[in-house]
Protein backbone atom coordinates (compact mmCIF):
# COMPACT_ATOMS: atom_id res chain seq x y z
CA UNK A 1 95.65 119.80 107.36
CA UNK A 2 96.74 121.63 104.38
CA UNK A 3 93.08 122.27 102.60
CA UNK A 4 94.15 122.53 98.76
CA UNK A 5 90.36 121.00 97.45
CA UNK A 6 86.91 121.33 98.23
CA UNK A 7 86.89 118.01 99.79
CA UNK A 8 90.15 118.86 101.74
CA UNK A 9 88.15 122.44 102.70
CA UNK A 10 85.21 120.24 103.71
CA UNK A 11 87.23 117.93 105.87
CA UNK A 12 88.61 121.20 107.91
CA UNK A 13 85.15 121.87 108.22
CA UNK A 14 85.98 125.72 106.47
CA UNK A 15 83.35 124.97 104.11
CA UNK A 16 79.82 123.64 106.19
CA UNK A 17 77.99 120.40 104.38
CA UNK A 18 75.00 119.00 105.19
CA UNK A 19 76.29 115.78 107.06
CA UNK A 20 74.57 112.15 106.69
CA UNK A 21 77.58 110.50 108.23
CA UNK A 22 80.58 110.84 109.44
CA UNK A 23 83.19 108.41 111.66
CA UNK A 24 87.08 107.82 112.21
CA UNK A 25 87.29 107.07 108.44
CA UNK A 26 84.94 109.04 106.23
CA UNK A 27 82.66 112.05 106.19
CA UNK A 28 79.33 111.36 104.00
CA UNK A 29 77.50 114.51 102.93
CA UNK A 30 74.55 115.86 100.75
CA UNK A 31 76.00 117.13 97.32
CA UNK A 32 75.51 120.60 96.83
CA UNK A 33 74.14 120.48 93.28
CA UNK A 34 72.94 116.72 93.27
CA UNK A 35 72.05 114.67 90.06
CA UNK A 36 69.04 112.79 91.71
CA UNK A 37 66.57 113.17 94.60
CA UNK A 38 69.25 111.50 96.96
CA UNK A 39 73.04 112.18 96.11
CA UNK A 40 75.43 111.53 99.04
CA UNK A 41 79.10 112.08 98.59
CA UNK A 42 81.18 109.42 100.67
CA UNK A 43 84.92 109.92 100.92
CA UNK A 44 87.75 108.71 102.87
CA UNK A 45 89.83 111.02 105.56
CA UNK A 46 92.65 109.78 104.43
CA UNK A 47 93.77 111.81 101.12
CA UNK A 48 93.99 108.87 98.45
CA UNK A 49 93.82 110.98 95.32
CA UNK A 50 91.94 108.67 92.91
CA UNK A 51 90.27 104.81 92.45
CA UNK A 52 93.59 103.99 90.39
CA UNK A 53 95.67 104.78 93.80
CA UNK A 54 94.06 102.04 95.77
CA UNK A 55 96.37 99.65 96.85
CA UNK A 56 96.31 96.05 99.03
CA UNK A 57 96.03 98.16 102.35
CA UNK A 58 93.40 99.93 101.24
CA UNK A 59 90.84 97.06 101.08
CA UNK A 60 89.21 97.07 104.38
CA UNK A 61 88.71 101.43 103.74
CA UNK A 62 86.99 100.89 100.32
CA UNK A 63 84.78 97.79 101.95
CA UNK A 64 84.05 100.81 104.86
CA UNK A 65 82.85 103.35 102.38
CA UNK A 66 80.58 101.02 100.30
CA UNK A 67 79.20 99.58 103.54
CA UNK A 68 78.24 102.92 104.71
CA UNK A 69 76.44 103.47 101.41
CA UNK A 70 74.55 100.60 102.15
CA UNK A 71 73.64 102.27 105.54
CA UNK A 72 73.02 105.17 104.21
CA UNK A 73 70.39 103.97 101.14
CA UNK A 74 68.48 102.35 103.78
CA UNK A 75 68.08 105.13 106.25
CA UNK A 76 67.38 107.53 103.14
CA UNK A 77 64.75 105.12 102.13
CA UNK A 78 66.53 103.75 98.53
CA UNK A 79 64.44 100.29 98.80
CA UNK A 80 63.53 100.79 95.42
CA UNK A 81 67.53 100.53 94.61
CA UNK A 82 70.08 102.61 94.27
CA UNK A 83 73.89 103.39 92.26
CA UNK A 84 77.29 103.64 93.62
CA UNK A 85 79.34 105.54 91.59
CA UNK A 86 83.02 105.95 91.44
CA UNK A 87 84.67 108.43 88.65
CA UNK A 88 88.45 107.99 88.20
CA UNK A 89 90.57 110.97 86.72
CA UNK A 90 89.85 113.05 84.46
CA UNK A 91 88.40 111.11 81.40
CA UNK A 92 86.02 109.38 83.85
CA UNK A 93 84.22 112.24 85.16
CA UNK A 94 86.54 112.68 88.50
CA UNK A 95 86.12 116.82 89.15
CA UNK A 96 88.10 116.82 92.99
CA UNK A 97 91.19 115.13 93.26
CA UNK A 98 90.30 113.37 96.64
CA UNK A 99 88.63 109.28 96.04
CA UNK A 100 84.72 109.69 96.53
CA UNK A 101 81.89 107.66 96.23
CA UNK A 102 78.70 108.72 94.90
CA UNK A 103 75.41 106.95 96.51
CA UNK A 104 72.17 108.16 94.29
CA UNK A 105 69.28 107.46 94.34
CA UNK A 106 65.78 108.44 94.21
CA UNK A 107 64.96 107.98 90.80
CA UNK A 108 65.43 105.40 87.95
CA UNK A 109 68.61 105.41 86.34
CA UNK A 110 69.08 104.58 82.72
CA UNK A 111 71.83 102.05 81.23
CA UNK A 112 74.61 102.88 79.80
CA UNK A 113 75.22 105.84 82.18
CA UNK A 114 76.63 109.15 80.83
């Protein structure tokens, strides 16, 4: 695997990340510089570069990520409640060019976001 992003770098394992999960699909891991108490970083093996590139086929990977968020905010303890957050190119906040969810938590969250 050519690494050409951090994400890419991370899924080569050349740059170490606390894990929370990982399985044949995704990798979830701690964010380095987190925006809440709990920020996990959940994003797909497969290179799908942002949210607008999903397609039909895609459906049962996206329902796999946001099901291991759920998994994920209850063994972190989120039973307060939580956000799933996903930024798509550039005007929506998307910094790596590699699909990602963000689970956070730990902390009230205002609305509107950002």
């Amino acid at each position: 695997m050519l690494a050409t992003n951090v994400f890419l770098k991370i899924l080569a394992k050349d740059i170490p990340v606390r894990v929370a999960h990982e399985d044949d699909l995704c990798l979830a891991f701690h964010d380095a510089h987190p925006q809440a108490p709990v920020h996990v970083l959940i994003l797909p093996k497969r290179v799908i570069r942002t949210h607008a590139d999903l397609v039909p086929a895609d459906a049962a990977l996206i329902g796999h990520l946001n099901l291991v968020a759920v998994e994920l905010a209850k063994e972190l303890g989120l039973t307060a409640g939580y956000r799933v957050v996903v930024n798509c190119d550039d005007a929506g906040g998307q910094t790596v060019p590699h699909l990602h969810l963000h689970l956070l938590g730990g902390r009230p969250f205002d609305w509107p976001p950002g």
